[in-house]
PDB file of N, CA and C in Angstrom:
ATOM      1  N   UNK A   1     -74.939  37.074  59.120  1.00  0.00           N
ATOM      2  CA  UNK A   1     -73.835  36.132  59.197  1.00  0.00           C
ATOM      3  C   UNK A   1     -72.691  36.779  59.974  1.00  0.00           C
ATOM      4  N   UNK A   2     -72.222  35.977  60.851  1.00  0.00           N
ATOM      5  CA  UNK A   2     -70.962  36.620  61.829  1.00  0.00           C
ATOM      6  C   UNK A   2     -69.943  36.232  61.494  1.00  0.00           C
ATOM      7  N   UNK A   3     -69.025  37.417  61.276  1.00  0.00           N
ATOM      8  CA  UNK A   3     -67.730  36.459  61.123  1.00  0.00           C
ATOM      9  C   UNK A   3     -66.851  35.511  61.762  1.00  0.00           C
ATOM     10  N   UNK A   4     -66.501  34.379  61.633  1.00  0.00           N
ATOM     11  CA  UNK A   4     -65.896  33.990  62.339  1.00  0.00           C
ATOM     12  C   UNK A   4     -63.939  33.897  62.147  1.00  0.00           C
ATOM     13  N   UNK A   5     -63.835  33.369  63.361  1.00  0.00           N
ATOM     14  CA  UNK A   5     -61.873  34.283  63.241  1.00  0.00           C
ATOM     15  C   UNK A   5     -61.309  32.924  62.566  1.00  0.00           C
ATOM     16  N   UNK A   6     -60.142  33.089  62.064  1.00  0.00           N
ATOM     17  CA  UNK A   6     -59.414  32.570  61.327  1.00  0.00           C
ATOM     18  C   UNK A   6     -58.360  31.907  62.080  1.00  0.00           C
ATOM     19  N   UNK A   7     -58.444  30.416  61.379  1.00  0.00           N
ATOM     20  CA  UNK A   7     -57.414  29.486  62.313  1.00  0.00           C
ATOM     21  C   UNK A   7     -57.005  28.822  60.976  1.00  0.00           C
ATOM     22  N   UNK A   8     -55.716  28.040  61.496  1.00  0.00           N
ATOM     23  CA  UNK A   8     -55.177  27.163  60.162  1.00  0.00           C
ATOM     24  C   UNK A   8     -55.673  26.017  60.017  1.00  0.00           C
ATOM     25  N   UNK A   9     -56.194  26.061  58.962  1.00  0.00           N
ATOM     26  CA  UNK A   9     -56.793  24.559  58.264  1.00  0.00           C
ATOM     27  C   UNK A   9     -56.092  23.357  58.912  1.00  0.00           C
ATOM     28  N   UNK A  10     -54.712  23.006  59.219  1.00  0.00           N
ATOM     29  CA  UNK A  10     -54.749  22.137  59.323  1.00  0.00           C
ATOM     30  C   UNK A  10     -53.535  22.365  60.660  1.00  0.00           C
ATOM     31  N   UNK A  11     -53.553  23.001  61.760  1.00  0.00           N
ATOM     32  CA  UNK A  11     -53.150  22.935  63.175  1.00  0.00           C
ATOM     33  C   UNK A  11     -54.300  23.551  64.158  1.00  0.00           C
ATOM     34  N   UNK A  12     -54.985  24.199  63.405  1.00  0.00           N
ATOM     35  CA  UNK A  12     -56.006  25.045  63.893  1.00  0.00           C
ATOM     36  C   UNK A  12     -55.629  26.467  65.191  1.00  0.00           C
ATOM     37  N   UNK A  13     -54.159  26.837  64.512  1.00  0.00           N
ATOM     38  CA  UNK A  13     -53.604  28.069  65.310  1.00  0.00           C
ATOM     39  C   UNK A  13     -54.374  29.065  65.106  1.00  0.00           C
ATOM     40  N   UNK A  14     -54.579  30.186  65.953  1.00  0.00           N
ATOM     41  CA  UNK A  14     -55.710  31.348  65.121  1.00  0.00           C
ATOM     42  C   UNK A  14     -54.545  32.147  64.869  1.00  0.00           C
ATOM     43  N   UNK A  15     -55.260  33.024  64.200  1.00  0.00           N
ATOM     44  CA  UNK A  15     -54.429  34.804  63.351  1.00  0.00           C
ATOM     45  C   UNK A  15     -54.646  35.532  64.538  1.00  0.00           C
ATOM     46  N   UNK A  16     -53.785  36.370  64.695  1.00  0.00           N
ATOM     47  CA  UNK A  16     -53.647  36.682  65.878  1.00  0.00           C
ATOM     48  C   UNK A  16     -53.893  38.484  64.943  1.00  0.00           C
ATOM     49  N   UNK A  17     -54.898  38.584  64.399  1.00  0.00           N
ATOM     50  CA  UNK A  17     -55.615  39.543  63.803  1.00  0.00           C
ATOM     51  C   UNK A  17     -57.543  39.829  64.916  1.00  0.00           C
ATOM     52  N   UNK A  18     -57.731  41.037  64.718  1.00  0.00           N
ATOM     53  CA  UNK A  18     -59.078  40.665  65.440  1.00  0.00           C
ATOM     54  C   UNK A  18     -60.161  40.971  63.907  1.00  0.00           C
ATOM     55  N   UNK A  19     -59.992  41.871  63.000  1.00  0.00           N
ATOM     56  CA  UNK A  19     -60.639  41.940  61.508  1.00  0.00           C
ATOM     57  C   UNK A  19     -59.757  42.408  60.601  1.00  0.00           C
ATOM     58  N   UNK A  20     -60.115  41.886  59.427  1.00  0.00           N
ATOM     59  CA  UNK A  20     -59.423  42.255  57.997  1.00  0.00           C
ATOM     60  C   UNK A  20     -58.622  41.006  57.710  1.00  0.00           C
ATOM     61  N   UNK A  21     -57.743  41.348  57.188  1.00  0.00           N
ATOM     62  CA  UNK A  21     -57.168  39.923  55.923  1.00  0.00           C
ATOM     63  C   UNK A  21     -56.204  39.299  56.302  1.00  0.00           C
ATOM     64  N   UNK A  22     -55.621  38.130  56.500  1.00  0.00           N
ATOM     65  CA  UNK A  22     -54.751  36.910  56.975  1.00  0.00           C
ATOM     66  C   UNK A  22     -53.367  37.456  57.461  1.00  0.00           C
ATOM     67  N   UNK A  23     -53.234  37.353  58.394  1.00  0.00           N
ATOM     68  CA  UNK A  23     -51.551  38.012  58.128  1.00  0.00           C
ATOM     69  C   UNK A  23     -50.617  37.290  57.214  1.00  0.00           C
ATOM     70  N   UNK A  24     -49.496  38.502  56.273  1.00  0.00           N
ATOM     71  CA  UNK A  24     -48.715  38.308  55.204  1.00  0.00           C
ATOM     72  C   UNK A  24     -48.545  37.101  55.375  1.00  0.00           C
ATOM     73  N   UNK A  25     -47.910  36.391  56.543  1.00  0.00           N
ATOM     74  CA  UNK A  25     -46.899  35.263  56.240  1.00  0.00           C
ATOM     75  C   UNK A  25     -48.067  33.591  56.215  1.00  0.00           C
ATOM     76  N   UNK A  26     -49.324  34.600  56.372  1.00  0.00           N
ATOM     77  CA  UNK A  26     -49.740  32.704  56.261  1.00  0.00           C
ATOM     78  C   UNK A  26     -49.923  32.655  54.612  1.00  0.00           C
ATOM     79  N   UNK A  27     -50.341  31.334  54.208  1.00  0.00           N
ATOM     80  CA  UNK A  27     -50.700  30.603  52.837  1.00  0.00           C
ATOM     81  C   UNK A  27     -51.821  30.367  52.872  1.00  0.00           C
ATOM     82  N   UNK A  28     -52.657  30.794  51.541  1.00  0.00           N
ATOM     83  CA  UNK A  28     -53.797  30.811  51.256  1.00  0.00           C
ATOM     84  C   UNK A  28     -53.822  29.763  49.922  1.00  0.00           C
ATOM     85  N   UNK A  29     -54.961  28.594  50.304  1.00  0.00           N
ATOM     86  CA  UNK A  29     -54.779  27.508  49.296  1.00  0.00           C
ATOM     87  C   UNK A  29     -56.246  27.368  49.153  1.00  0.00           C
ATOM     88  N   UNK A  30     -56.938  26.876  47.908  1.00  0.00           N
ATOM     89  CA  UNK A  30     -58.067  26.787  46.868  1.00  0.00           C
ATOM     90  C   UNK A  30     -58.212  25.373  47.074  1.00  0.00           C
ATOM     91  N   UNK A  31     -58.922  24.185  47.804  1.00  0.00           N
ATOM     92  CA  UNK A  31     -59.057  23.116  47.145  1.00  0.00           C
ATOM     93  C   UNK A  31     -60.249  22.482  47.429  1.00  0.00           C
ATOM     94  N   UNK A  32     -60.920  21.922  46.437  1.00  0.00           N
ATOM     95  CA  UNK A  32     -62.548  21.724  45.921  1.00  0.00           C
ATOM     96  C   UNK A  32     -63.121  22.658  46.249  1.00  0.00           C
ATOM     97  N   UNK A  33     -62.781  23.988  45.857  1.00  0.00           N
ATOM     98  CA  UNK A  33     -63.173  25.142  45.655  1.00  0.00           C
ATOM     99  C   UNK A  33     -63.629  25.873  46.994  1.00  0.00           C
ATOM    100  N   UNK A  34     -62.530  25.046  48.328  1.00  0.00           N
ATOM    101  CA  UNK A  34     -62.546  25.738  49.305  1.00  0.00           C
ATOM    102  C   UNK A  34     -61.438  26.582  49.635  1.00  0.00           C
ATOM    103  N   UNK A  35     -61.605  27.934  50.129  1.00  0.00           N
ATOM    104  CA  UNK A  35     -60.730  28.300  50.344  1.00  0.00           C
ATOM    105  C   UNK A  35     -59.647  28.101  51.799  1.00  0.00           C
ATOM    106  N   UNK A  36     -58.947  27.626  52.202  1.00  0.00           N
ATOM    107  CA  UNK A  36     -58.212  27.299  53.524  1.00  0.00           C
ATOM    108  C   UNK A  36     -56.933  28.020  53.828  1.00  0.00           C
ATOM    109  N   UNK A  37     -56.692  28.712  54.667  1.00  0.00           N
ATOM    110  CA  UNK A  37     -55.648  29.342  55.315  1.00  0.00           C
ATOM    111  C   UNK A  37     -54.417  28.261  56.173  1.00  0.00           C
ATOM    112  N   UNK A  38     -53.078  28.730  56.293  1.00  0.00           N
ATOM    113  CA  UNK A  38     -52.373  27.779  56.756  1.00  0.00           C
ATOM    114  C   UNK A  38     -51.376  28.811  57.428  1.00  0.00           C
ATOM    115  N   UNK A  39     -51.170  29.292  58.756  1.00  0.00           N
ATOM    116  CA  UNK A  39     -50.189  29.443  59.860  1.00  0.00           C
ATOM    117  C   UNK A  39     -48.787  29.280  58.923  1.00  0.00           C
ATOM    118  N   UNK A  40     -48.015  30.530  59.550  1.00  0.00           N
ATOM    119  CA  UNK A  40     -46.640  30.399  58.727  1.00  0.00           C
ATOM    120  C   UNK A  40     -46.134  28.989  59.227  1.00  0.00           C
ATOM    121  N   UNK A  41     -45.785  28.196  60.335  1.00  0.00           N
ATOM    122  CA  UNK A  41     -45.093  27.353  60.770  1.00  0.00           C
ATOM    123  C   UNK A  41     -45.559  26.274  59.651  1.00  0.00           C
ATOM    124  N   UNK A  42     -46.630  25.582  59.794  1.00  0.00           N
ATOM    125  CA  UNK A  42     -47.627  24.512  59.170  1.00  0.00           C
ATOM    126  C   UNK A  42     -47.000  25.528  57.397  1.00  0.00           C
ATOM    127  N   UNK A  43     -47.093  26.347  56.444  1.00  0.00           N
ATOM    128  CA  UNK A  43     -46.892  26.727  55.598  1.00  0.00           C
ATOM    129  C   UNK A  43     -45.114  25.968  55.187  1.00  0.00           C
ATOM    130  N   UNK A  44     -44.610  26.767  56.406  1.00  0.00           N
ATOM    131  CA  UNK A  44     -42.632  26.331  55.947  1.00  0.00           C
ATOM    132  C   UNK A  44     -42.424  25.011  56.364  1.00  0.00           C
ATOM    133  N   UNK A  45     -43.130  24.266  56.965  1.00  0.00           N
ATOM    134  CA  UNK A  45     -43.366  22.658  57.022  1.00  0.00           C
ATOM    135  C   UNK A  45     -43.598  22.172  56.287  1.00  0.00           C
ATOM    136  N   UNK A  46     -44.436  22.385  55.293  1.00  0.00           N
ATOM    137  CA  UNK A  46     -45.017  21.574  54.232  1.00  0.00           C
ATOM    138  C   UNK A  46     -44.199  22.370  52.897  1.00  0.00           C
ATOM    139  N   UNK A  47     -43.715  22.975  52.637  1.00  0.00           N
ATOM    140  CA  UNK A  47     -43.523  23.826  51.662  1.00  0.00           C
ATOM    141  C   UNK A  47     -43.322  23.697  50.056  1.00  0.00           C
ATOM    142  N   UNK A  48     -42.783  21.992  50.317  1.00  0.00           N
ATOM    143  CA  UNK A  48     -42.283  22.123  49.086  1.00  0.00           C
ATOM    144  C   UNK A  48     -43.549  21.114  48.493  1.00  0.00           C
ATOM    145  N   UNK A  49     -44.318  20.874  49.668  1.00  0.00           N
ATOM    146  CA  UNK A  49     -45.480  20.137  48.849  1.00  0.00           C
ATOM    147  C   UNK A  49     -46.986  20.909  48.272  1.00  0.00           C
ATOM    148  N   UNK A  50     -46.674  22.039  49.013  1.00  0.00           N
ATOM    149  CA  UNK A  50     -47.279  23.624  48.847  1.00  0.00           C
ATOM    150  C   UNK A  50     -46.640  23.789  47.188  1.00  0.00           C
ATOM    151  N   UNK A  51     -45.739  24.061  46.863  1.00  0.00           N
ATOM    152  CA  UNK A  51     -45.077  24.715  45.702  1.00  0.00           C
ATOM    153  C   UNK A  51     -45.497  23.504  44.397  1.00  0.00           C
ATOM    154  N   UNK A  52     -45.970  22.233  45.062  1.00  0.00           N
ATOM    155  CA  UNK A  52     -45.732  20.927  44.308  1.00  0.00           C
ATOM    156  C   UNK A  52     -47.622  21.174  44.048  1.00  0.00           C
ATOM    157  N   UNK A  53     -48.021  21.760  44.761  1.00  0.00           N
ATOM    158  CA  UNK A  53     -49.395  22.352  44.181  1.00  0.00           C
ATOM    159  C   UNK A  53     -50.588  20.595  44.661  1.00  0.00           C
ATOM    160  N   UNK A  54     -50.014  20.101  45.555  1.00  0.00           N
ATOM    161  CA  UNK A  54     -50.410  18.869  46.478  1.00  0.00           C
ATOM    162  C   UNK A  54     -51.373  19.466  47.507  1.00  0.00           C
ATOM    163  N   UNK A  55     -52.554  18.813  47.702  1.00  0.00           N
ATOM    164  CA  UNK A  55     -53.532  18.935  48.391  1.00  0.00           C
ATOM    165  C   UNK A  55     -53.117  19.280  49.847  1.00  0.00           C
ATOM    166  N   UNK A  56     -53.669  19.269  50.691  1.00  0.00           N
ATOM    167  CA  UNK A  56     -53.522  19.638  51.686  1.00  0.00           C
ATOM    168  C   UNK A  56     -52.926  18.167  52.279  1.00  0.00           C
ATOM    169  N   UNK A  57     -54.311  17.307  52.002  1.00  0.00           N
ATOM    170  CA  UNK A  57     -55.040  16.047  52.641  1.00  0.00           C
ATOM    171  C   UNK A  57     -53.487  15.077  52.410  1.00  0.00           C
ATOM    172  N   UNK A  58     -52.694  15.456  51.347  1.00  0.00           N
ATOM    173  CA  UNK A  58     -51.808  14.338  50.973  1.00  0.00           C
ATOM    174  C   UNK A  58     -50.319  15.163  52.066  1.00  0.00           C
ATOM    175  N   UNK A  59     -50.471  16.073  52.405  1.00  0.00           N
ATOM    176  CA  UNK A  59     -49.157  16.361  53.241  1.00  0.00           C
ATOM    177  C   UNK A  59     -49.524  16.583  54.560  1.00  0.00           C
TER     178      UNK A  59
END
């Protein structure tokens, strides 16, 4: 299995990482037991619907 690189769930920006773990400032969210990454911009955009523990799909 290859890894593949990491973009945000929902702008599809990549991590501007080449291996290892998300950079600090993105958001890491759990839903139907997927895990999805979110770009700081797309993160402080949505934020307070992030904190409101709201799906992705609804913001």
């Amino acid at each position: 299995m290859e890894p593949h690189p990491l973009v945000c769930a929902r702008c599809g920006a990549p991590a501007r990482v080449a291996d290892g773990p998300p950079p600090v400032t993105w958001t890491c969210s759990v839903e139907s037991g997927v895990r999805q990454f979110f770009c700081d911009t797309c993160s402080r955009d949505n934020l307070r619907a992030i904190e409101g523990r709201l799906d992705s799909s609804w913001w």
